[in-house]
Protein backbone atom coordinates (compact mmCIF):
# COMPACT_ATOMS: atom_id res chain seq x y z
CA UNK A 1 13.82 21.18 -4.95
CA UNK A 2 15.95 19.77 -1.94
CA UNK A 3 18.59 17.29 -2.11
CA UNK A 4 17.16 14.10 -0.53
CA UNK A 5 18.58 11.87 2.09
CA UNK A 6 17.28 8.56 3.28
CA UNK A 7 16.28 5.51 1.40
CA UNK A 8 13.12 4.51 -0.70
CA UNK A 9 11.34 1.14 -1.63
CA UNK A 10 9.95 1.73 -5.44
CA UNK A 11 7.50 -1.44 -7.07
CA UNK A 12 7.54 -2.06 -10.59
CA UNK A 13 10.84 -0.46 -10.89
CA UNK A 14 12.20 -1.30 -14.33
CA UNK A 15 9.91 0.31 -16.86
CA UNK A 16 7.40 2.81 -16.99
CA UNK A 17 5.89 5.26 -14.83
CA UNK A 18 8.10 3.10 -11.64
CA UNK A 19 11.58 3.01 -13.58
CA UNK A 20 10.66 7.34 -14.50
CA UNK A 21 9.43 7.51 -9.87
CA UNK A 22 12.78 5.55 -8.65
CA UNK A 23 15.39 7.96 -11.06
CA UNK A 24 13.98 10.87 -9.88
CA UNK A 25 14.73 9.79 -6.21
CA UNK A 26 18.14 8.56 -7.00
CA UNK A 27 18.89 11.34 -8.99
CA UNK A 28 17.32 13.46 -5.41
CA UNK A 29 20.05 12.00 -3.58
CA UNK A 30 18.19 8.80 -1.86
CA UNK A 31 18.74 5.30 -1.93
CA UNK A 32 16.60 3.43 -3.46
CA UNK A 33 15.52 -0.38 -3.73
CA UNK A 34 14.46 -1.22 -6.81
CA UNK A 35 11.25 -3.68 -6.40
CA UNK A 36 10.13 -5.73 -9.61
CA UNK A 37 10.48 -9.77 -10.33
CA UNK A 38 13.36 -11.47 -10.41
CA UNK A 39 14.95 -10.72 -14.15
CA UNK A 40 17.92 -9.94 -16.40
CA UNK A 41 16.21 -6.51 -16.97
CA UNK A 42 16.21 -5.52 -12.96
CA UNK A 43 19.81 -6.47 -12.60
CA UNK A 44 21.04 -4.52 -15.96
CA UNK A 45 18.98 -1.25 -14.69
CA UNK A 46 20.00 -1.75 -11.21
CA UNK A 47 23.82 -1.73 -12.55
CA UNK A 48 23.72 0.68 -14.88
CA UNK A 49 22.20 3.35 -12.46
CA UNK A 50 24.95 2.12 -9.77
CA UNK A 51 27.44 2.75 -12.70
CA UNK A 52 26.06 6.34 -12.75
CA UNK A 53 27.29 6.81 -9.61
CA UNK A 54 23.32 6.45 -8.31
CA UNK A 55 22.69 4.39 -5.07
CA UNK A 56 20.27 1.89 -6.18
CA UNK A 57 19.70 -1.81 -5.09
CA UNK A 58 18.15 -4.73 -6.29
CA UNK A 59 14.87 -5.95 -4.66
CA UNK A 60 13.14 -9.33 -6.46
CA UNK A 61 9.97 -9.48 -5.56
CA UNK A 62 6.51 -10.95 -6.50
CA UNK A 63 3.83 -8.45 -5.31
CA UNK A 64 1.09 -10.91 -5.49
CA UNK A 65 2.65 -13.45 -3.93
CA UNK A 66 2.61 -12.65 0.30
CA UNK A 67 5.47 -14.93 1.22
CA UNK A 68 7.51 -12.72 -1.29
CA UNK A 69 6.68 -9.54 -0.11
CA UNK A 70 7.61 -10.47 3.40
CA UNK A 71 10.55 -11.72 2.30
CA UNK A 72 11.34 -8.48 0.64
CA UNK A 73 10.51 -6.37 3.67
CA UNK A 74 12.38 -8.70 5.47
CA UNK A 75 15.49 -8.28 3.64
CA UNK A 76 15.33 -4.04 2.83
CA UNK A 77 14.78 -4.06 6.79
CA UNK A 78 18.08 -6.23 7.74
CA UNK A 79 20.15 -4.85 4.84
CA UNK A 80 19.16 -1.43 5.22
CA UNK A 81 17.35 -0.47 8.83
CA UNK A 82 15.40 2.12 8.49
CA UNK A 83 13.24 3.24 5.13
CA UNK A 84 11.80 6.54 4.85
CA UNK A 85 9.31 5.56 1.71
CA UNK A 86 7.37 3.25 0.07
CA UNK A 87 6.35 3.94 -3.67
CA UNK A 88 3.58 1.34 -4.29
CA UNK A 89 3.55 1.42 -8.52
CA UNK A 90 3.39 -2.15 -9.68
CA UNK A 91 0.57 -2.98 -12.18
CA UNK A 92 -0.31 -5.05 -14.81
CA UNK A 93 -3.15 -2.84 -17.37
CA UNK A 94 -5.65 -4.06 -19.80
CA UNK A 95 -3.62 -4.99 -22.38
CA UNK A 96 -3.30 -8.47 -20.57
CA UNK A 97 -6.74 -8.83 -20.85
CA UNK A 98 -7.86 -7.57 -23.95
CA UNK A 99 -4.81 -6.29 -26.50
CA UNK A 100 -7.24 -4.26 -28.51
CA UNK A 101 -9.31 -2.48 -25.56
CA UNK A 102 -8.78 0.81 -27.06
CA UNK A 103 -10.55 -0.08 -30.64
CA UNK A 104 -12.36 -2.85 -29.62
CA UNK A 105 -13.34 -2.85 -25.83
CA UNK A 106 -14.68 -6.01 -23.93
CA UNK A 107 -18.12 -5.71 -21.92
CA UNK A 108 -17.28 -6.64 -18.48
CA UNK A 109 -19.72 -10.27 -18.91
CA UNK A 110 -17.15 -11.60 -21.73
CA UNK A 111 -13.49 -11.28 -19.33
CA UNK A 112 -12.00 -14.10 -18.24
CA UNK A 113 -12.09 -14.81 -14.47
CA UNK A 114 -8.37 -15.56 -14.72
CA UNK A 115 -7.16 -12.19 -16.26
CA UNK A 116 -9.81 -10.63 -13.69
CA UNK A 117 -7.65 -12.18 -10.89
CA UNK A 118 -4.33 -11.12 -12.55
CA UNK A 119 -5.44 -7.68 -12.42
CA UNK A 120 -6.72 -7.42 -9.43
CA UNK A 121 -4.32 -9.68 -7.50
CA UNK A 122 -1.91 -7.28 -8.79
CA UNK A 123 -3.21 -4.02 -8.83
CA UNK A 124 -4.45 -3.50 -5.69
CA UNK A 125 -3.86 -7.17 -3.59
CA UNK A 126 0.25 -6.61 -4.20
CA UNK A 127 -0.68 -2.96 -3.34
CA UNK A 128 -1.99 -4.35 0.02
CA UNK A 129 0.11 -7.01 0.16
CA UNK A 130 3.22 -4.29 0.18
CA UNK A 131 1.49 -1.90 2.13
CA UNK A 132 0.97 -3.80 5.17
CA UNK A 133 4.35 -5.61 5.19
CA UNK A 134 6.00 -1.97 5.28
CA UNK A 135 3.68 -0.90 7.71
CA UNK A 136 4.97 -2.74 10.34
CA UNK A 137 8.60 -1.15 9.63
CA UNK A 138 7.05 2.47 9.83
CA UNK A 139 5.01 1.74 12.71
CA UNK A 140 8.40 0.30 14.89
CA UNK A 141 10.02 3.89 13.54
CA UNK A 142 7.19 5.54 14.38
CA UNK A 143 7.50 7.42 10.96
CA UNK A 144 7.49 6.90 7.28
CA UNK A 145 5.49 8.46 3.66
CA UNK A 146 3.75 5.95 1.40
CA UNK A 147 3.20 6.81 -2.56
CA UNK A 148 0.45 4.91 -4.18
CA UNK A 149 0.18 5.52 -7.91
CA UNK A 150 -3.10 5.20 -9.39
CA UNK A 151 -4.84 6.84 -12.83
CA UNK A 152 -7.87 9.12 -13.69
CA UNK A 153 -11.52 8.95 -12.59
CA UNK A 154 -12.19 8.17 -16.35
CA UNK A 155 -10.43 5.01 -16.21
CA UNK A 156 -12.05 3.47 -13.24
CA UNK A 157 -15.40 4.26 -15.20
CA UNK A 158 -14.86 3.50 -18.63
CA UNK A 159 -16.46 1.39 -21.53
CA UNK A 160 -14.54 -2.05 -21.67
CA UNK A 161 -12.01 -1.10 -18.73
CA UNK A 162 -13.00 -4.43 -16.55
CA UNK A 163 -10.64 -5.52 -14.76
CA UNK A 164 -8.25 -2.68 -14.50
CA UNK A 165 -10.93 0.31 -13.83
CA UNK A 166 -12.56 -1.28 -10.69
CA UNK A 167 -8.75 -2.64 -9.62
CA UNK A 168 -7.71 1.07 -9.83
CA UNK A 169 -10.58 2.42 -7.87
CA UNK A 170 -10.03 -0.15 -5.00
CA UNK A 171 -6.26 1.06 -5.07
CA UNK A 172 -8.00 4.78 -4.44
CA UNK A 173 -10.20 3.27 -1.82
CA UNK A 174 -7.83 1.79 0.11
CA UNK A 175 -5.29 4.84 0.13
CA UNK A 176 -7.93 6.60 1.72
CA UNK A 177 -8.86 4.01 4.34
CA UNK A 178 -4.73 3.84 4.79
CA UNK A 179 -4.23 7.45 5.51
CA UNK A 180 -6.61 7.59 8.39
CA UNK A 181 -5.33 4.14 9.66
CA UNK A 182 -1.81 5.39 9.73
CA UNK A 183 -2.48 9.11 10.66
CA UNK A 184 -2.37 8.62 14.40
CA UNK A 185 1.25 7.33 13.80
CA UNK A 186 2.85 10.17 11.90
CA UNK A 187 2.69 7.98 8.67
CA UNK A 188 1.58 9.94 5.94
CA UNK A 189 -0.21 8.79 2.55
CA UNK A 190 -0.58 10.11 -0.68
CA UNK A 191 -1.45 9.44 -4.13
CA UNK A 192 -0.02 10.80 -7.66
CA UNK A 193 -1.16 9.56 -10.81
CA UNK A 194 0.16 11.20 -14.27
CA UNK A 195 -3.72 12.35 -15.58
CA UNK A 196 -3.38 11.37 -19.00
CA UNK A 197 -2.50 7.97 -21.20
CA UNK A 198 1.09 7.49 -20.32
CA UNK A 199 3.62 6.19 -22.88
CA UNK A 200 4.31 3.02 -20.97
CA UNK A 201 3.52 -0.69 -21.92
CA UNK A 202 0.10 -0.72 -20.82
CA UNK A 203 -0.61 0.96 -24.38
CA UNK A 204 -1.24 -0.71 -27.65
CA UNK A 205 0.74 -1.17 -30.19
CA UNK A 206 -0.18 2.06 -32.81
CA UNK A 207 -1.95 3.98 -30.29
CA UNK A 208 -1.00 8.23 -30.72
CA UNK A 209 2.17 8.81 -29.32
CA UNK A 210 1.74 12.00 -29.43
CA UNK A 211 -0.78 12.35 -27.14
CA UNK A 212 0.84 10.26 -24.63
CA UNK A 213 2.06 11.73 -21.26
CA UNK A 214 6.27 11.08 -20.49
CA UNK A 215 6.40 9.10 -17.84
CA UNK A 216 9.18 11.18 -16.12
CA UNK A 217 6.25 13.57 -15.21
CA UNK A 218 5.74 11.46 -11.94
CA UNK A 219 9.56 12.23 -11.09
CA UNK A 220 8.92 15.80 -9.10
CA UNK A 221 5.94 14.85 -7.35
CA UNK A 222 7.89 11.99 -6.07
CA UNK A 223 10.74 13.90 -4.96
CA UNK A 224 8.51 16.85 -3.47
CA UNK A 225 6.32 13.88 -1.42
CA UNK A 226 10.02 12.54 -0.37
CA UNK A 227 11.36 16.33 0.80
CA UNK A 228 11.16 18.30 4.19
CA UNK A 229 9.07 20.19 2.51
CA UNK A 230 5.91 17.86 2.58
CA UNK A 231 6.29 16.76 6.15
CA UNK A 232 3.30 16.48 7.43
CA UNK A 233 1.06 16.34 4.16
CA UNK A 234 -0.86 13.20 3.88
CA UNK A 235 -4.23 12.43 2.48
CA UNK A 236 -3.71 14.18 -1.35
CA UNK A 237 -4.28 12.99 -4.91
CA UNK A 238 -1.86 14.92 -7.14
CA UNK A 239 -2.25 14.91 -10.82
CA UNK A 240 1.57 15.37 -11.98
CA UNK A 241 0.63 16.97 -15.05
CA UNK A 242 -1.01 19.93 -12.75
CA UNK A 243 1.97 19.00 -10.37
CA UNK A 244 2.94 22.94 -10.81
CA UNK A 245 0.22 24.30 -10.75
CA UNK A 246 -0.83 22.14 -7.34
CA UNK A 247 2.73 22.97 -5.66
CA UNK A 248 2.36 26.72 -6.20
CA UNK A 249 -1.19 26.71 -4.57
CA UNK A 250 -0.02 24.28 -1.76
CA UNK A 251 3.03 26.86 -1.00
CA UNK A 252 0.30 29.76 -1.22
CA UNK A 253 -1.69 28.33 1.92
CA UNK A 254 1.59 27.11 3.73
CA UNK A 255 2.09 31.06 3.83
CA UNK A 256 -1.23 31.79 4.13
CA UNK A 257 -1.62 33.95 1.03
């Protein structure tokens, strides 16, 4: 793959399948902002990657709090000019609203209307919420490539998976709906998700590691979406663990084999 240039804006940064996204694109060559709340644990990975020689900054933000997210855009804008991408990843899962969803699910009538919100407020409001403040940016530039992470078809339909299932398959919904919005402009939109359990923190405690997807799977579809090489692409849902599989097609009908 390429070396990257340009600069990137990464949510939920510091752990997970966001922390596995933004190395990738350091390690690429771009600079990235590092997007998460305020914390010890953003400023120690933020320093440790810049004492890797990596060109990462810090970016507090609240994704499901507006006022924050303009202030973030805001700042990456003066501080940096131009951005080239926006990774929306930040999520909260089940586990905040049931810790045993796996062995014991919760019918949909017995969640709490404030973990609801949670979920949804973050899961696909802060991926609104981000989306339209960094809109504005990419529209003034007249370019720009969005990433918005979501998870399998399974998950948005499964036993016991209220809130996070139907806050997943609004995220889906509104990719779509944003890559016909933005296609007129030359902004392009895509989606990757890792198509599989991931081992992040959204899993319980005890659950089979060994069945669990790295999260450093979502690194090269990243870094492809980020390259020369996917100028132009908008509109796709790439599972990373097919990710080869899905590149060596895609090249296939770029060269109309």
């Amino acid at each position: 793959m390429e070396r990257l240039a340009g600069r990137a804006v990464v949510t939920g940064a510091t752990s997970g399948i966001g922390k596995a996204m933004a190395q990738a694109l350091l390690e690429a060559g771009m600079e990235v902002v590092v997007a998460a709340r305020a914390s010890a644990r953003l400023e120690g990975l933020v320093a440790a990657w810049r004492a890797d020689g990596l060109s990462a900054r810090q970016g507090p933000v609240d994704v499901r709090d507006p006022a924050s997210v303009q202030d973030l855009a805001a700042r990456v804008e003066s501080e940096f000019g131009a951005i080239d991408l926006l990774v929306n990843n930040a999520g909260i899962g089940m586990r905040t609203v049931n810790p045993r969803f796996l062995s014991d699910p919760m019918p949909f009538f017995e969640v709490p209307l404030d973990g609801f919100e949670d979920v949804v407020r973050t899961n696909l409001t802060g991926y609104f919420l981000v989306a339209r403040a960094f809109a504005g940016h990419f529209l003034r530039n007249r370019r720009g490539r969005i990433i918005n992470v979501t998870m399998n078809v399974e998950t948005m339909q499964r036993r016991g998976f209220v809130p996070y299932g139907p806050a997943r398959a609004g995220a889906e919904a509104l990719s779509r709906i944003m890559t016909e919005d933005l296609r007129p402009y030359g902004i392009w939109v895509n989606q990757v998700l890792p198509g599989g359990a991931t081992a992040t923190g959204m899993i319980p405690d005890g659950a089979a590691s060994a069945r669990l997807l790295d999260p450093a799977i979502m690194g090269p579809p990243a870094v492809f979406l980020a390259s020369g090489e996917a100028e132009g692409l908008t509109g796709q849902r790439i599972v990373a663990k097919d990710f080869d599989a899905w590149l060596s097609a895609f090249r296939s009908r770029r060269q109309g084999l």
